[in-house]
C-alpha atoms as a PDB file:
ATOM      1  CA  UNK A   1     129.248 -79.959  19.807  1.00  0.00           C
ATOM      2  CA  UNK A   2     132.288 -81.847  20.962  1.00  0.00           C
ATOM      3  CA  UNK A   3     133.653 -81.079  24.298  1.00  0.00           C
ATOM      4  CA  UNK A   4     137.097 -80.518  25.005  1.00  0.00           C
ATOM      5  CA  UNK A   5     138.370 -83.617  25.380  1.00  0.00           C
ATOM      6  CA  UNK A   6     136.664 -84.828  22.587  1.00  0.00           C
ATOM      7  CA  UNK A   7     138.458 -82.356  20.345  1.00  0.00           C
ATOM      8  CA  UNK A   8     141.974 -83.160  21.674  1.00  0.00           C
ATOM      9  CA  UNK A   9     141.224 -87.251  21.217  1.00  0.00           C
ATOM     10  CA  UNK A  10     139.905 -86.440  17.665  1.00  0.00           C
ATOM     11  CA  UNK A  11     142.956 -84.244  16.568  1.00  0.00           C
ATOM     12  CA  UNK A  12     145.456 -86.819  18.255  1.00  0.00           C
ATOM     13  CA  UNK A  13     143.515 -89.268  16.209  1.00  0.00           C
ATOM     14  CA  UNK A  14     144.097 -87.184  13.240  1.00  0.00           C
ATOM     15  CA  UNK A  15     147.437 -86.568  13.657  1.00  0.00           C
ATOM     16  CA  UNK A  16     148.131 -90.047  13.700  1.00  0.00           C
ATOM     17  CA  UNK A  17     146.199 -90.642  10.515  1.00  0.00           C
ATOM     18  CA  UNK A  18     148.058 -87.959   9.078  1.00  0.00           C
ATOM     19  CA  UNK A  19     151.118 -89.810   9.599  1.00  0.00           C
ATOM     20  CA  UNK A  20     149.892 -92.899   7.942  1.00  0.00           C
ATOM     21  CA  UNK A  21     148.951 -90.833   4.822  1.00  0.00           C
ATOM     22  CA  UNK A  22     152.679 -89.431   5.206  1.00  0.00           C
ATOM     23  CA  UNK A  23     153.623 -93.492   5.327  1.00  0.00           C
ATOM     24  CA  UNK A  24     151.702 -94.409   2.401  1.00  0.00           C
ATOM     25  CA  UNK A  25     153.336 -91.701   0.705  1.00  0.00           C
ATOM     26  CA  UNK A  26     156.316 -92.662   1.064  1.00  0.00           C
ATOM     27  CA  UNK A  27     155.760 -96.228   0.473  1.00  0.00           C
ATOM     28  CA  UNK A  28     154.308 -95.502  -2.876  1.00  0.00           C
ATOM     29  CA  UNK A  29     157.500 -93.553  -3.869  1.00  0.00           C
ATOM     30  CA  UNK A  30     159.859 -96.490  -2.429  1.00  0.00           C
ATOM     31  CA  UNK A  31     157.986 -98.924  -4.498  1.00  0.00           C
ATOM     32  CA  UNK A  32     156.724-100.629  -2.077  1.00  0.00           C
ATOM     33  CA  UNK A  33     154.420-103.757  -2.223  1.00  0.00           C
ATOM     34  CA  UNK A  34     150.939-102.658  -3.301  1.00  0.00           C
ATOM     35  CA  UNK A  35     149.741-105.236  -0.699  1.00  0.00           C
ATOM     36  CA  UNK A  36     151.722-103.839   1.945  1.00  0.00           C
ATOM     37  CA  UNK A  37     150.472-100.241   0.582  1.00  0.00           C
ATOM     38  CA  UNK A  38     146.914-101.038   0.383  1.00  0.00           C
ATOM     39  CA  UNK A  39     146.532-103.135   3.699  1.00  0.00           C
ATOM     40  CA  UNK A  40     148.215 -99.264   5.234  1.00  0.00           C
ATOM     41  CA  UNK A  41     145.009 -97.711   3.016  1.00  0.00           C
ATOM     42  CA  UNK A  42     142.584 -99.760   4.846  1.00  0.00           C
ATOM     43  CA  UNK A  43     144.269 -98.709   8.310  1.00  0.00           C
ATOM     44  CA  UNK A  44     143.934 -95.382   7.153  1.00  0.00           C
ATOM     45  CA  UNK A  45     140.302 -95.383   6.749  1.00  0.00           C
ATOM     46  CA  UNK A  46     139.354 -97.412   9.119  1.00  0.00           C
ATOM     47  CA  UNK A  47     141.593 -94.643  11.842  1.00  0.00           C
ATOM     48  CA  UNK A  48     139.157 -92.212   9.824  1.00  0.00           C
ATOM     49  CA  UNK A  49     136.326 -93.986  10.508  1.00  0.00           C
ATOM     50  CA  UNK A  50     136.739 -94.132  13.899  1.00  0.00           C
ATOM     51  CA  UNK A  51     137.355 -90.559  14.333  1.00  0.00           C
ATOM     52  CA  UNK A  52     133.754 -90.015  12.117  1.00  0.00           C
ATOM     53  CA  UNK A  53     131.630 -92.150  14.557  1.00  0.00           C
ATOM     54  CA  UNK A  54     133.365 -90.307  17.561  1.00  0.00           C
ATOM     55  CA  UNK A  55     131.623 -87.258  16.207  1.00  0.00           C
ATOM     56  CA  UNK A  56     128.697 -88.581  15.607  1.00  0.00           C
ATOM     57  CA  UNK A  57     127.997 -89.662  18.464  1.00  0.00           C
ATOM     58  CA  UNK A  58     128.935 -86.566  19.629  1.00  0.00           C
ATOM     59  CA  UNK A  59     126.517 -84.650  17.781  1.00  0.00           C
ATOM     60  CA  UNK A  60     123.695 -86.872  18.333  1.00  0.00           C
ATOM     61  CA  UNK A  61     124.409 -86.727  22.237  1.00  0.00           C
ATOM     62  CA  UNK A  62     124.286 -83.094  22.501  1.00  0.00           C
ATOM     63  CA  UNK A  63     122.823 -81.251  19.098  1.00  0.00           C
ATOM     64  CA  UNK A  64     120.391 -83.953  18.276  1.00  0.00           C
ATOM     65  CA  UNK A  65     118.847 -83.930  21.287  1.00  0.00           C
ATOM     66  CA  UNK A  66     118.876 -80.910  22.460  1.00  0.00           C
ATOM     67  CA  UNK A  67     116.864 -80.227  18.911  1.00  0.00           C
ATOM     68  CA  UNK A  68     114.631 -83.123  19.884  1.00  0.00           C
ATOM     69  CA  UNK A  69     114.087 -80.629  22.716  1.00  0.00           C
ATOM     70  CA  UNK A  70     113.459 -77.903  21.434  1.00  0.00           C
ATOM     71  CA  UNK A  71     110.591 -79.335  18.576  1.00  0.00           C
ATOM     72  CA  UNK A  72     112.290 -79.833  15.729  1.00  0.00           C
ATOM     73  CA  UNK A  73     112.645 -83.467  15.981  1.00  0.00           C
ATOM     74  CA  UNK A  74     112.054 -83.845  11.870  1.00  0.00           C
ATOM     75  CA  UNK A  75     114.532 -81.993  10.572  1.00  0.00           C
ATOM     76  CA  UNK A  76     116.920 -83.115  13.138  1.00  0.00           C
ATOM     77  CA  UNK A  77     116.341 -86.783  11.724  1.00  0.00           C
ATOM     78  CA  UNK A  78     116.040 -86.151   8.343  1.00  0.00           C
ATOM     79  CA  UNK A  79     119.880 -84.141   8.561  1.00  0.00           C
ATOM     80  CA  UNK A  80     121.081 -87.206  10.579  1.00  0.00           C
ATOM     81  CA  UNK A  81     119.495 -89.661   7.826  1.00  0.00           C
ATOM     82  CA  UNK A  82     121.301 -88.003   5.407  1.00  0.00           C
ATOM     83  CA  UNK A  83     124.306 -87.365   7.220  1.00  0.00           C
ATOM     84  CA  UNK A  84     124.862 -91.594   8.147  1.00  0.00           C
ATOM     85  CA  UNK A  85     123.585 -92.232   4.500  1.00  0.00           C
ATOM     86  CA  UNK A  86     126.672 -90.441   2.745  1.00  0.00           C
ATOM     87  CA  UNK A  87     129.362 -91.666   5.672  1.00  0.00           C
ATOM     88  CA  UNK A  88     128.139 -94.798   4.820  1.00  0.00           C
ATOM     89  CA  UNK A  89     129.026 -94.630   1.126  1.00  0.00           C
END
């Protein structure tokens, strides 16, 4: 579970990547150059990914081990698995 100051980094971050999806937008409907648009893509996700990993390692700092805890160590790994294995698509 993310703590507070987690939350208010994460929704700054997505804020921010809002605006670049705003950007992009825009630059599509100016015409822009697709290399210009495309290398603000790649910003895009990689401000995305950033935000993902900050709540993953979130989750596996507090839910994933308190479940480690508490005996249910298996399922905890198999969700985590499965849960890297599609952000990782």
């Amino acid at each position: 579970m993310l703590n507070e100051s987690e939350k208010i980094d994460i929704k700054k971050r997505l804020r921010k990547t809002g605006g670049q999806i705003s950007g992009i937008e825009k630059m599509v409907d100016e015409g822009r150059y697709c290399v210009d648009v495309l290398q603000q893509i790649s910003a895009a996700r990689a401000a995305l990914n950033k935000v993902a990993l900050m709540i993953l390692e979130s989750h596996t700092k507090s839910c994933v081990v308190t479940a480690i805890q508490e005996n249910r160590t298996e399922d905890t790994v198999e969700e985590l698995i499965e849960i890297i294995s599609k952000f990782t698509k």
